[in-house]
C-alpha atoms as a PDB file:
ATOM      1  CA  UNK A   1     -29.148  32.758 -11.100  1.00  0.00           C
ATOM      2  CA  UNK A   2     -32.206  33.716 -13.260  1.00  0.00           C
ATOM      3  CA  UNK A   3     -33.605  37.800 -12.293  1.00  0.00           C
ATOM      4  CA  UNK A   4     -36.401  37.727 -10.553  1.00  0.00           C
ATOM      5  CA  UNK A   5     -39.864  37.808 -12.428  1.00  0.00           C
ATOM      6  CA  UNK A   6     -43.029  39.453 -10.918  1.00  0.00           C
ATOM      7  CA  UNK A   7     -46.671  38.825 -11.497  1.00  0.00           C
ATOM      8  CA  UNK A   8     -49.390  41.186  -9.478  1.00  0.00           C
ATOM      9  CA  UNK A   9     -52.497  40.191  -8.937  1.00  0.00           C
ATOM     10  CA  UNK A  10     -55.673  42.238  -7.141  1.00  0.00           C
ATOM     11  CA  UNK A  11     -56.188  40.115  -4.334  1.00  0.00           C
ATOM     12  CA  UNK A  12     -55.029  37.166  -2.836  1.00  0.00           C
ATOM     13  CA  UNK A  13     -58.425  34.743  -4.283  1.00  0.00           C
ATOM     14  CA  UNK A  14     -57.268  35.707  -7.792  1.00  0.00           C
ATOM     15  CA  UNK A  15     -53.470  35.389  -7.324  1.00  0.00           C
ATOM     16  CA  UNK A  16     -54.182  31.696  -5.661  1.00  0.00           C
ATOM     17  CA  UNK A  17     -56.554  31.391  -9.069  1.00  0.00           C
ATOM     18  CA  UNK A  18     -53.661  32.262 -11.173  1.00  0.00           C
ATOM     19  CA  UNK A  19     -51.295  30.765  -9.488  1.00  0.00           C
ATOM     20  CA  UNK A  20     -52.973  27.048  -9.523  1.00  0.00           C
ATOM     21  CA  UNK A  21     -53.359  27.931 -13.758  1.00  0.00           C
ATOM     22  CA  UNK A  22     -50.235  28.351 -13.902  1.00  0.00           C
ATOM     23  CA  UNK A  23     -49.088  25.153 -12.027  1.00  0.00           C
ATOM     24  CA  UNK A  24     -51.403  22.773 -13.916  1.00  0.00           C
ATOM     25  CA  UNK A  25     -49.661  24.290 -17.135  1.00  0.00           C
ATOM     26  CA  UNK A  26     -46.097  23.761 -16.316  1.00  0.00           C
ATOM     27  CA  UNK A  27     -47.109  19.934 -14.669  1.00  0.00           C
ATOM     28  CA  UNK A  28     -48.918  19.016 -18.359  1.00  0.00           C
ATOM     29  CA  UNK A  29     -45.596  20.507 -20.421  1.00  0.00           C
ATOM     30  CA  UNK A  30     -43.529  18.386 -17.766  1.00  0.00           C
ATOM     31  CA  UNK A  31     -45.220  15.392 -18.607  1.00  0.00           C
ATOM     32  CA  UNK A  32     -45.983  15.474 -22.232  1.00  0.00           C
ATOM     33  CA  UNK A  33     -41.843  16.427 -22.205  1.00  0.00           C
ATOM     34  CA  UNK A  34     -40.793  13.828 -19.859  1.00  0.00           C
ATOM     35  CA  UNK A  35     -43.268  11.489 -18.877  1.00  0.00           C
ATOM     36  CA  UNK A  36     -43.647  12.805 -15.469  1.00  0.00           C
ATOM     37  CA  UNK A  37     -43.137  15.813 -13.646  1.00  0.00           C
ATOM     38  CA  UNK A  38     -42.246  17.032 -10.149  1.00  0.00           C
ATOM     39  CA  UNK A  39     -43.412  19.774  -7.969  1.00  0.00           C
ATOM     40  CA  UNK A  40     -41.979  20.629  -4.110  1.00  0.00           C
ATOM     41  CA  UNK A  41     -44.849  22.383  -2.197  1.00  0.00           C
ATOM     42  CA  UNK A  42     -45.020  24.881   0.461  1.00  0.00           C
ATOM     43  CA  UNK A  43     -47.580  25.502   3.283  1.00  0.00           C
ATOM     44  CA  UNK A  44     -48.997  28.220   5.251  1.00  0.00           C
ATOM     45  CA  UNK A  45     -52.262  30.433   3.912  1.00  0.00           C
ATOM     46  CA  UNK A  46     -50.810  30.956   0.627  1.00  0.00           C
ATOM     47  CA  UNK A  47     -49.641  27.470  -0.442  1.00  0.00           C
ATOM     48  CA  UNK A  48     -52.726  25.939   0.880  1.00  0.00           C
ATOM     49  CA  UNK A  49     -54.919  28.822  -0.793  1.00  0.00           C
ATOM     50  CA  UNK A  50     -53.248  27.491  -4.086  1.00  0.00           C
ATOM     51  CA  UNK A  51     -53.869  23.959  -3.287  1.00  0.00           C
ATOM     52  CA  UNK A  52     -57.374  24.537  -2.702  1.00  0.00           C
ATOM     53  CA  UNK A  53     -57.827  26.992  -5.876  1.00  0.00           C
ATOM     54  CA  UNK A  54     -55.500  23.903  -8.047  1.00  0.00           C
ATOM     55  CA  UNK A  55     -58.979  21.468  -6.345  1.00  0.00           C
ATOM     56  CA  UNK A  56     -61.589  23.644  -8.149  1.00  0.00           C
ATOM     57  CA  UNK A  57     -59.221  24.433 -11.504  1.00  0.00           C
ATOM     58  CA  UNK A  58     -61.449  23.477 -14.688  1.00  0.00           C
ATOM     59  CA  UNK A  59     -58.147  22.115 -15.941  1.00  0.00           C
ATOM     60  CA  UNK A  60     -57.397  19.733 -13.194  1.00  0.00           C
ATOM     61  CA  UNK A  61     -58.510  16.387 -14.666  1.00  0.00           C
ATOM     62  CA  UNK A  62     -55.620  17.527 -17.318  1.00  0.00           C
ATOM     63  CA  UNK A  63     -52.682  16.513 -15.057  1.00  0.00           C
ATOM     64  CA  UNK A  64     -52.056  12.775 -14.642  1.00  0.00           C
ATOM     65  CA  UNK A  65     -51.520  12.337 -11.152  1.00  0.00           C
ATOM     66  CA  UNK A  66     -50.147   9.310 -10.812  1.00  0.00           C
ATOM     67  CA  UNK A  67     -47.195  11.027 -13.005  1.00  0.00           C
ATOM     68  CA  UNK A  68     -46.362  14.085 -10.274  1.00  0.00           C
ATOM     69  CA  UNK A  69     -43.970  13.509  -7.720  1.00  0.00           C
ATOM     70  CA  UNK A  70     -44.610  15.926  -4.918  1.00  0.00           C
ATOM     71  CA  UNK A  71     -41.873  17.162  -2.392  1.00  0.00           C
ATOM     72  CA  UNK A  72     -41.818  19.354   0.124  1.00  0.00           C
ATOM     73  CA  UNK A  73     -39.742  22.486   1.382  1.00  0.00           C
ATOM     74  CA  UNK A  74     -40.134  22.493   4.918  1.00  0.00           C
ATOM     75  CA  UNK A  75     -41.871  20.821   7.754  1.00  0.00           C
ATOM     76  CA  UNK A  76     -42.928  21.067  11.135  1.00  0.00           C
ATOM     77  CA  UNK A  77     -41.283  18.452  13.148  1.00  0.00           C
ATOM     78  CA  UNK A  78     -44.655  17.346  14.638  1.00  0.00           C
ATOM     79  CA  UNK A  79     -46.617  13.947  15.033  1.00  0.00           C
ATOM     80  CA  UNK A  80     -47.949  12.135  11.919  1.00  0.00           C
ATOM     81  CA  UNK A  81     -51.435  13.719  11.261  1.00  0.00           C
ATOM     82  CA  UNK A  82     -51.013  16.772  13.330  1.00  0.00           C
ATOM     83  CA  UNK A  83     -52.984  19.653  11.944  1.00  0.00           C
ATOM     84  CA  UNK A  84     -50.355  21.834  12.434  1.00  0.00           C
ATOM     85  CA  UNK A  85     -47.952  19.432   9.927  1.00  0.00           C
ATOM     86  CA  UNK A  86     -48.256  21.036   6.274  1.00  0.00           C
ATOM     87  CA  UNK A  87     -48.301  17.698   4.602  1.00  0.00           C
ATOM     88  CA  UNK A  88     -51.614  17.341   6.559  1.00  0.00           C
ATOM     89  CA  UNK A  89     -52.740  20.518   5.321  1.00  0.00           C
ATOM     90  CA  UNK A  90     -52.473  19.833   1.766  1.00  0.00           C
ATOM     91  CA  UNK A  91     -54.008  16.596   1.756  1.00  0.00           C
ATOM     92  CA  UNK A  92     -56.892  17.991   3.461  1.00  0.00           C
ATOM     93  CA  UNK A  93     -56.833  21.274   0.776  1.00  0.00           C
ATOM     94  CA  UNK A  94     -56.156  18.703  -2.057  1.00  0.00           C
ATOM     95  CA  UNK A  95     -54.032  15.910  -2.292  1.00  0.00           C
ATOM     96  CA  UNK A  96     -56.511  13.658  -0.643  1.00  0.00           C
ATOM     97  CA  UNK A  97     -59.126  14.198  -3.641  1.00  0.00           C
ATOM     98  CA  UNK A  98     -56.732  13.314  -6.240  1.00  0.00           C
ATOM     99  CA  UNK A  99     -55.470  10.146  -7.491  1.00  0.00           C
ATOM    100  CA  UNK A 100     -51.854  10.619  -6.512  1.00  0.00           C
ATOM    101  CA  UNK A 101     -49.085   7.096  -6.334  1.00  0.00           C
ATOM    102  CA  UNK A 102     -48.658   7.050  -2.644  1.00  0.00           C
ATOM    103  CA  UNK A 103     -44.796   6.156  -3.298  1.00  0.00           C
ATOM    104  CA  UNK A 104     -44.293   9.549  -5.584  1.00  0.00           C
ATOM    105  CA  UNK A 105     -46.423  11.660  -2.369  1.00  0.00           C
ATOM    106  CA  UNK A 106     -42.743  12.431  -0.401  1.00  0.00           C
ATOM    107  CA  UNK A 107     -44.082  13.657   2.996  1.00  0.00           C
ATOM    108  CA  UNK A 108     -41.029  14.621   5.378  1.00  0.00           C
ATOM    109  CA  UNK A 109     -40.784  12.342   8.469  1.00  0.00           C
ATOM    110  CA  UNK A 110     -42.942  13.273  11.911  1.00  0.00           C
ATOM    111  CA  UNK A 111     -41.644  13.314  14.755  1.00  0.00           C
ATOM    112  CA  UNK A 112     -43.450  10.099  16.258  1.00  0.00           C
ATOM    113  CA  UNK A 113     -41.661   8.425  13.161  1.00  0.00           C
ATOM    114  CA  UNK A 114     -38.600   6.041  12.370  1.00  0.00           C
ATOM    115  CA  UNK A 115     -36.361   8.611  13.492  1.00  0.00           C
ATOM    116  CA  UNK A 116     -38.131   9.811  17.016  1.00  0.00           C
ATOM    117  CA  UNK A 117     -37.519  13.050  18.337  1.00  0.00           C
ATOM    118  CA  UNK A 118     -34.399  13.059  16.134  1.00  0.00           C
ATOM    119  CA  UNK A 119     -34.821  16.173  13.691  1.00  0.00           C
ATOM    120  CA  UNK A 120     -31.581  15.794  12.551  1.00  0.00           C
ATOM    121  CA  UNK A 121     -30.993  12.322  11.563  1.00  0.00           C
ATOM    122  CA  UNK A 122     -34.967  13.393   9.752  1.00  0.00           C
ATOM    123  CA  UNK A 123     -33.234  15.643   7.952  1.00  0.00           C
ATOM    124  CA  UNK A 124     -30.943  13.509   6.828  1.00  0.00           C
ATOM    125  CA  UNK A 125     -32.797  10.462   5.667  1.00  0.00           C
ATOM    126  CA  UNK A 126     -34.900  13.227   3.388  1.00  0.00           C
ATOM    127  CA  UNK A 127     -32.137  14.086   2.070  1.00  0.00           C
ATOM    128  CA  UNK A 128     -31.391  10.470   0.965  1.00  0.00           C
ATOM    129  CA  UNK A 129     -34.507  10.164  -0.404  1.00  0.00           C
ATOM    130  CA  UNK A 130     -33.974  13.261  -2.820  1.00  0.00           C
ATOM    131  CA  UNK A 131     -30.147  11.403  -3.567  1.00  0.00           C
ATOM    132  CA  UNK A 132     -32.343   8.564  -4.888  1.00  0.00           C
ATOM    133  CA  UNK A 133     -34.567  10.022  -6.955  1.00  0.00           C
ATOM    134  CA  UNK A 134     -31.565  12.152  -9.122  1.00  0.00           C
ATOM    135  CA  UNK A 135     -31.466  10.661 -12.583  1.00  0.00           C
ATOM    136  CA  UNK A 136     -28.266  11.609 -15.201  1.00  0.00           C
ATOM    137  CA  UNK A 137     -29.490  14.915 -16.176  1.00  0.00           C
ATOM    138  CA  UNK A 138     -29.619  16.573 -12.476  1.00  0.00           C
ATOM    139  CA  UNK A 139     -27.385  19.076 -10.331  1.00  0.00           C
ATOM    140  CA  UNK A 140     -26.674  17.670  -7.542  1.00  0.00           C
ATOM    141  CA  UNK A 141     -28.017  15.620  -4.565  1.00  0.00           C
ATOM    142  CA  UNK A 142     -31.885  16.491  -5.371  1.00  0.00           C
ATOM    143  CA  UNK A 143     -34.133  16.146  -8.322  1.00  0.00           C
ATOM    144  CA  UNK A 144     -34.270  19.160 -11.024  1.00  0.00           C
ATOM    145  CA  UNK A 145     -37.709  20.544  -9.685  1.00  0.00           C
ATOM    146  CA  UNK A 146     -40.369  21.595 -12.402  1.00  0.00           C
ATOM    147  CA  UNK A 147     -41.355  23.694  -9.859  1.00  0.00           C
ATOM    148  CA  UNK A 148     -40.702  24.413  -6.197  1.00  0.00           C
ATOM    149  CA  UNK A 149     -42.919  26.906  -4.484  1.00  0.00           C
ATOM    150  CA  UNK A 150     -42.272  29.342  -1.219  1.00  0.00           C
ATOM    151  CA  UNK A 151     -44.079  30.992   0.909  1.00  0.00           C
ATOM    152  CA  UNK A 152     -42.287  34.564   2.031  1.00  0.00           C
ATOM    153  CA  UNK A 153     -42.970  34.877   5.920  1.00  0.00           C
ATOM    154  CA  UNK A 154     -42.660  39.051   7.185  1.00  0.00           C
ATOM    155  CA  UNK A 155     -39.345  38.441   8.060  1.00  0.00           C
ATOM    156  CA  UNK A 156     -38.589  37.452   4.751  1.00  0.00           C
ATOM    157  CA  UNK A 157     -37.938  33.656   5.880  1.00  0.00           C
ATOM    158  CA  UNK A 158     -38.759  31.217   3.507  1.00  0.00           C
ATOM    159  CA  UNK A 159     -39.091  27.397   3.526  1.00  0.00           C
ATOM    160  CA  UNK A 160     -37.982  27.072   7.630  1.00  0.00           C
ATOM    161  CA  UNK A 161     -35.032  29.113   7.008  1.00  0.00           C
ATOM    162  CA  UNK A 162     -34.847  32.508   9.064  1.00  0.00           C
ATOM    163  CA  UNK A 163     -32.936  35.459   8.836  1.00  0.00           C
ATOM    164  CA  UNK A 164     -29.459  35.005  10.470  1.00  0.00           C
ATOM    165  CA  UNK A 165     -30.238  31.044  11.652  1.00  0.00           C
ATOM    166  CA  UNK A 166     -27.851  28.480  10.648  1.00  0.00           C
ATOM    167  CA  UNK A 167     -29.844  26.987   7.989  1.00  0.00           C
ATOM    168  CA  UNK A 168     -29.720  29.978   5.799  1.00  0.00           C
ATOM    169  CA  UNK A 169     -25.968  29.882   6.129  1.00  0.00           C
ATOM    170  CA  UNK A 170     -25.959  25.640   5.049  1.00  0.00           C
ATOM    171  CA  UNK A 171     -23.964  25.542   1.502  1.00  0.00           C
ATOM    172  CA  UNK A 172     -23.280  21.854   1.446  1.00  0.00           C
ATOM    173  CA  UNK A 173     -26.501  19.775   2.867  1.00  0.00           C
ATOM    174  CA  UNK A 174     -29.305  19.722   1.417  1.00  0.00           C
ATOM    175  CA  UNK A 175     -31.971  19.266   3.996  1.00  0.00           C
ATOM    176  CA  UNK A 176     -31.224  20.338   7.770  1.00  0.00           C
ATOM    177  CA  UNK A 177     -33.419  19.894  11.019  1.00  0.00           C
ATOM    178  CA  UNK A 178     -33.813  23.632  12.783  1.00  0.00           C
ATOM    179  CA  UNK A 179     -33.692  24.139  16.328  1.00  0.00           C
ATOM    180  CA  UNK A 180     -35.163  26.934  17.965  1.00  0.00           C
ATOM    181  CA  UNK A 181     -37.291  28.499  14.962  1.00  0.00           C
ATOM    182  CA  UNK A 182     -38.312  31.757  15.984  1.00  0.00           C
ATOM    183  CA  UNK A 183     -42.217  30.934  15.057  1.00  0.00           C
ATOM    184  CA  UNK A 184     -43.949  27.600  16.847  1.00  0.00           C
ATOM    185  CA  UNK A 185     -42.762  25.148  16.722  1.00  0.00           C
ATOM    186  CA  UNK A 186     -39.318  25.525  17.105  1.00  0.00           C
ATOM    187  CA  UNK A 187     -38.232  22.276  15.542  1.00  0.00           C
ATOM    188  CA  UNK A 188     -38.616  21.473  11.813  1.00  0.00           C
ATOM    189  CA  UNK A 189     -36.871  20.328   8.729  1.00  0.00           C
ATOM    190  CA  UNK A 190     -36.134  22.186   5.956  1.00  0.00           C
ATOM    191  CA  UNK A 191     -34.537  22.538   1.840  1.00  0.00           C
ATOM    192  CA  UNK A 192     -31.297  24.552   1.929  1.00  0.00           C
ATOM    193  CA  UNK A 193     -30.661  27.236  -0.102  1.00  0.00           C
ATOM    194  CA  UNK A 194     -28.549  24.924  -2.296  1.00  0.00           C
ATOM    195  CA  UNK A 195     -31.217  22.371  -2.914  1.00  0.00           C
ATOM    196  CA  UNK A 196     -34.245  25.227  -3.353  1.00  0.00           C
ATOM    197  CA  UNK A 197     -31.909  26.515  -5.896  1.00  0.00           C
ATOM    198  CA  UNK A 198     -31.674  23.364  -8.124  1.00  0.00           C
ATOM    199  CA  UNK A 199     -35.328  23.512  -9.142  1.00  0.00           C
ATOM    200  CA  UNK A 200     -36.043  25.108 -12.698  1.00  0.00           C
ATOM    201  CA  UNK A 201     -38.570  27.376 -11.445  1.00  0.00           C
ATOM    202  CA  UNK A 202     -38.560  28.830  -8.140  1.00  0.00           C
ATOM    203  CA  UNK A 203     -42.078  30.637  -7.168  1.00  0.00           C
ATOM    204  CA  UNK A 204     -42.092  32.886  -4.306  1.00  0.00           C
ATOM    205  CA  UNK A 205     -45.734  33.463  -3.170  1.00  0.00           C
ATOM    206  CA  UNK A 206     -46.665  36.595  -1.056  1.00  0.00           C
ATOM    207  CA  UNK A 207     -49.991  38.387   0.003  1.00  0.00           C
ATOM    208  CA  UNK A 208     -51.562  40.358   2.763  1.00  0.00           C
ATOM    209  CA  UNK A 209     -50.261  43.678   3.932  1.00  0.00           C
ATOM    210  CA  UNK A 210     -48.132  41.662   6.428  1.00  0.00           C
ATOM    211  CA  UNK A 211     -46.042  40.592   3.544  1.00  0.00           C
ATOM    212  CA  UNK A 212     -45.158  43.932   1.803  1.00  0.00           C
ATOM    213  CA  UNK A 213     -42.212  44.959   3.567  1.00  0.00           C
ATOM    214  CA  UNK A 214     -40.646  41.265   3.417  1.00  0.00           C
ATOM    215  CA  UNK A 215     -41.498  41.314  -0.620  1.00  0.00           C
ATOM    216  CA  UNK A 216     -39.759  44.958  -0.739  1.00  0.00           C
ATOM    217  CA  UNK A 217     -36.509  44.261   1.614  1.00  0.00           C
ATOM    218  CA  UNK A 218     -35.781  40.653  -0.949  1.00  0.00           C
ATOM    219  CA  UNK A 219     -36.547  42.378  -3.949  1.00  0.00           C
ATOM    220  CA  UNK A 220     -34.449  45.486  -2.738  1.00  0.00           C
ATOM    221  CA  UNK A 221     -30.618  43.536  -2.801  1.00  0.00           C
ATOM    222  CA  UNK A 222     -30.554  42.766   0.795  1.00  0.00           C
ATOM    223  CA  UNK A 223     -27.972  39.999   1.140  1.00  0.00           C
ATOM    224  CA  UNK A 224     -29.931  36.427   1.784  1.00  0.00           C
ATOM    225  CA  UNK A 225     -28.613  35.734   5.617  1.00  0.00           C
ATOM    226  CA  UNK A 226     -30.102  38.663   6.672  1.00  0.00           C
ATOM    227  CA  UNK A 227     -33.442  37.862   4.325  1.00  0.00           C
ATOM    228  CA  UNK A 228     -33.568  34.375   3.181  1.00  0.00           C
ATOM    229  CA  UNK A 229     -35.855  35.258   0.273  1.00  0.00           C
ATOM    230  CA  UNK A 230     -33.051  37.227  -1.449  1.00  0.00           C
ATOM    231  CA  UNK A 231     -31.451  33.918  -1.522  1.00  0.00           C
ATOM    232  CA  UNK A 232     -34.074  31.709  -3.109  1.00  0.00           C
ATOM    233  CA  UNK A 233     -33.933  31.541  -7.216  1.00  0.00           C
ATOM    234  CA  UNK A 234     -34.350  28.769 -10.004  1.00  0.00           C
ATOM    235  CA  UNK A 235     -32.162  27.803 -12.599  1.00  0.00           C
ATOM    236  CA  UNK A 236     -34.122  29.175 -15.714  1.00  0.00           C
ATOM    237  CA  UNK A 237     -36.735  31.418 -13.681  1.00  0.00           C
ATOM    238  CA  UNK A 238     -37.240  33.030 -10.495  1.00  0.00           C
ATOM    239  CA  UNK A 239     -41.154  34.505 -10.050  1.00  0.00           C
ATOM    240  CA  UNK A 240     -42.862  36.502  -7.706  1.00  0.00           C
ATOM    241  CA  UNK A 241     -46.875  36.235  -7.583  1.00  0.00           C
ATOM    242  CA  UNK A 242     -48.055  38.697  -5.429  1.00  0.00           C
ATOM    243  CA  UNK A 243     -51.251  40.215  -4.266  1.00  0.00           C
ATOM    244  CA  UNK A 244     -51.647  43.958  -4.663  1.00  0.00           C
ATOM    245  CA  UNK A 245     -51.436  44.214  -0.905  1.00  0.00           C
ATOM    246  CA  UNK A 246     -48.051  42.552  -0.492  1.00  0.00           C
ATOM    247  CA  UNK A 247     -46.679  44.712  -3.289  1.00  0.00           C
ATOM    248  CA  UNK A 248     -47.511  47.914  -1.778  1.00  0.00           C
ATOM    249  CA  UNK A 249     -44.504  48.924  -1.122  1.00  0.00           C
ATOM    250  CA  UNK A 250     -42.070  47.480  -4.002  1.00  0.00           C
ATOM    251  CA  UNK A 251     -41.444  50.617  -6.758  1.00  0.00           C
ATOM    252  CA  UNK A 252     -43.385  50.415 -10.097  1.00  0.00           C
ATOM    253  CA  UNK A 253     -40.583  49.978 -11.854  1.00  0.00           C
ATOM    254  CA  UNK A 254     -40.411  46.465 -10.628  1.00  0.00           C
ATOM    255  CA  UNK A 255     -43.268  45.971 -11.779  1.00  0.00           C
ATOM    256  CA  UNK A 256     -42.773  44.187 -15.261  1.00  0.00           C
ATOM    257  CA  UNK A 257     -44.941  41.698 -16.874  1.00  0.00           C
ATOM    258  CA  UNK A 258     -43.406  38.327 -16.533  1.00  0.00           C
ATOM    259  CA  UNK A 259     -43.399  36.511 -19.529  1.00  0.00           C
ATOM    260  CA  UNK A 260     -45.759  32.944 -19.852  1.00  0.00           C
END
């Protein structure tokens, strides 16, 4: 379990900014280290904000993209293309103006897919697909993430797991379906805690003034059933980027500079 980090920017343009500089960094060390690296993706304003910022980086054309396998934390269980689905979010921020290998772009499945209105047996075959892509070196039944990014909703839920729902209590799967999400739509798939927690790096994005009380209750010791957040960390580094907003109401002393 690594401490967590945190990084505070002035406002959420220059955090998504940062954020995306960041990312394009840790991709190119992945690759010149290993050949190829992999990144799992999160949606909402924040993830997309990135996405769009990571579109308009200077350093963009530096990542080979047909090198980056990209996952993804959670999904709305929702018809292929629906603008609601976060995969179709991020290829309209980015991934649709990048050369990407279709076969290393894993989107979860829809809900008009192989597995119909099954969220369950979706779950499962996504969890298959992370089984197959473990090599030697990894923990587990998923991939070592370079990095795998969260969003932090205002009731500290992260991914699609919610405060006090089953899938933040899930300590041997690594994907679940989740019924009756307390936010539309109430079915979706989502990482466990276990599998979030087998990427290196684990970044926890939060900003708005919506997000300051979530950021202080998981930074604060509160157990991770009660705030999911608390429960998300990476192997070798946990980080917080946050918008002054969002950190309004964390103490300065948790305010140290996280290292590069």
């Amino acid at each position: 379990m690594s401490t967590p980090q945190l990084v505070v920017h002035r406002d959420k343009e220059l955090m998504a900014q940062a954020a995306a500089a960041r990312l394009i960094t840790k991709i190119v060390d992945a690759q010149a280290t290993r050949g190829s690296a992999s990144v799992v993706l999160t949606g909402g304003r924040n993830g997309n904000g990135l996405l769009a910022a990571l579109g308009t980086a200077p350093a963009r054309d530096a990542i080979d993209w047909s090198r980056l396998d990209l996952w993804w934390g959670d999904e709305r269980f929702l018809p292929e293309g629906d603008p609601e689905r976060n995969v179709t979010q991020a290829r309209e921020a980015l991934l649709d103006r990048v050369p990407l290998d279709p076969a290393r772009v894993h989107a979860m499945p829809a809900s008009d897919g192989p597995y119909g209105a099954d969220v369950d047996a979706a779950a499962a075959a996504y969890a298959e697909e992370l089984a197959a892509a473990t090599g030697p070196g990894d923990h587990g039944r998923v991939p070592t993430f370079d990095v795998l990014m969260l969003g932090v909703g205002p009731d500290t839920h992260v991914a699609s797991l919610f405060p006090e729902l089953p899938g933040v209590r899930e300590t041997e799967r690594t994907v679940v379906g989740v019924h009756g999400a307390p936010k539309p739509p109430p079915l979706r798939v989502s990482l466990t805690l276990p599998a979030i927690r087998a990427a290196k790096e684990v970044w926890l994005l939060a900003a708005g003034e919506d997000k300051a009380k979530a950021a202080a209750i998981a930074l604060s010791g509160a157990g991770e059933v009660q705030a999911p957040a608390a429960g998300a960390y990476g192997r070798s580094r946990t980080l917080w980027l946050l918008d002054a907003a969002a950190a309004s109401e964390l103490p300065r002393s948790l305010y140290p500079p996280a290292s590069a």
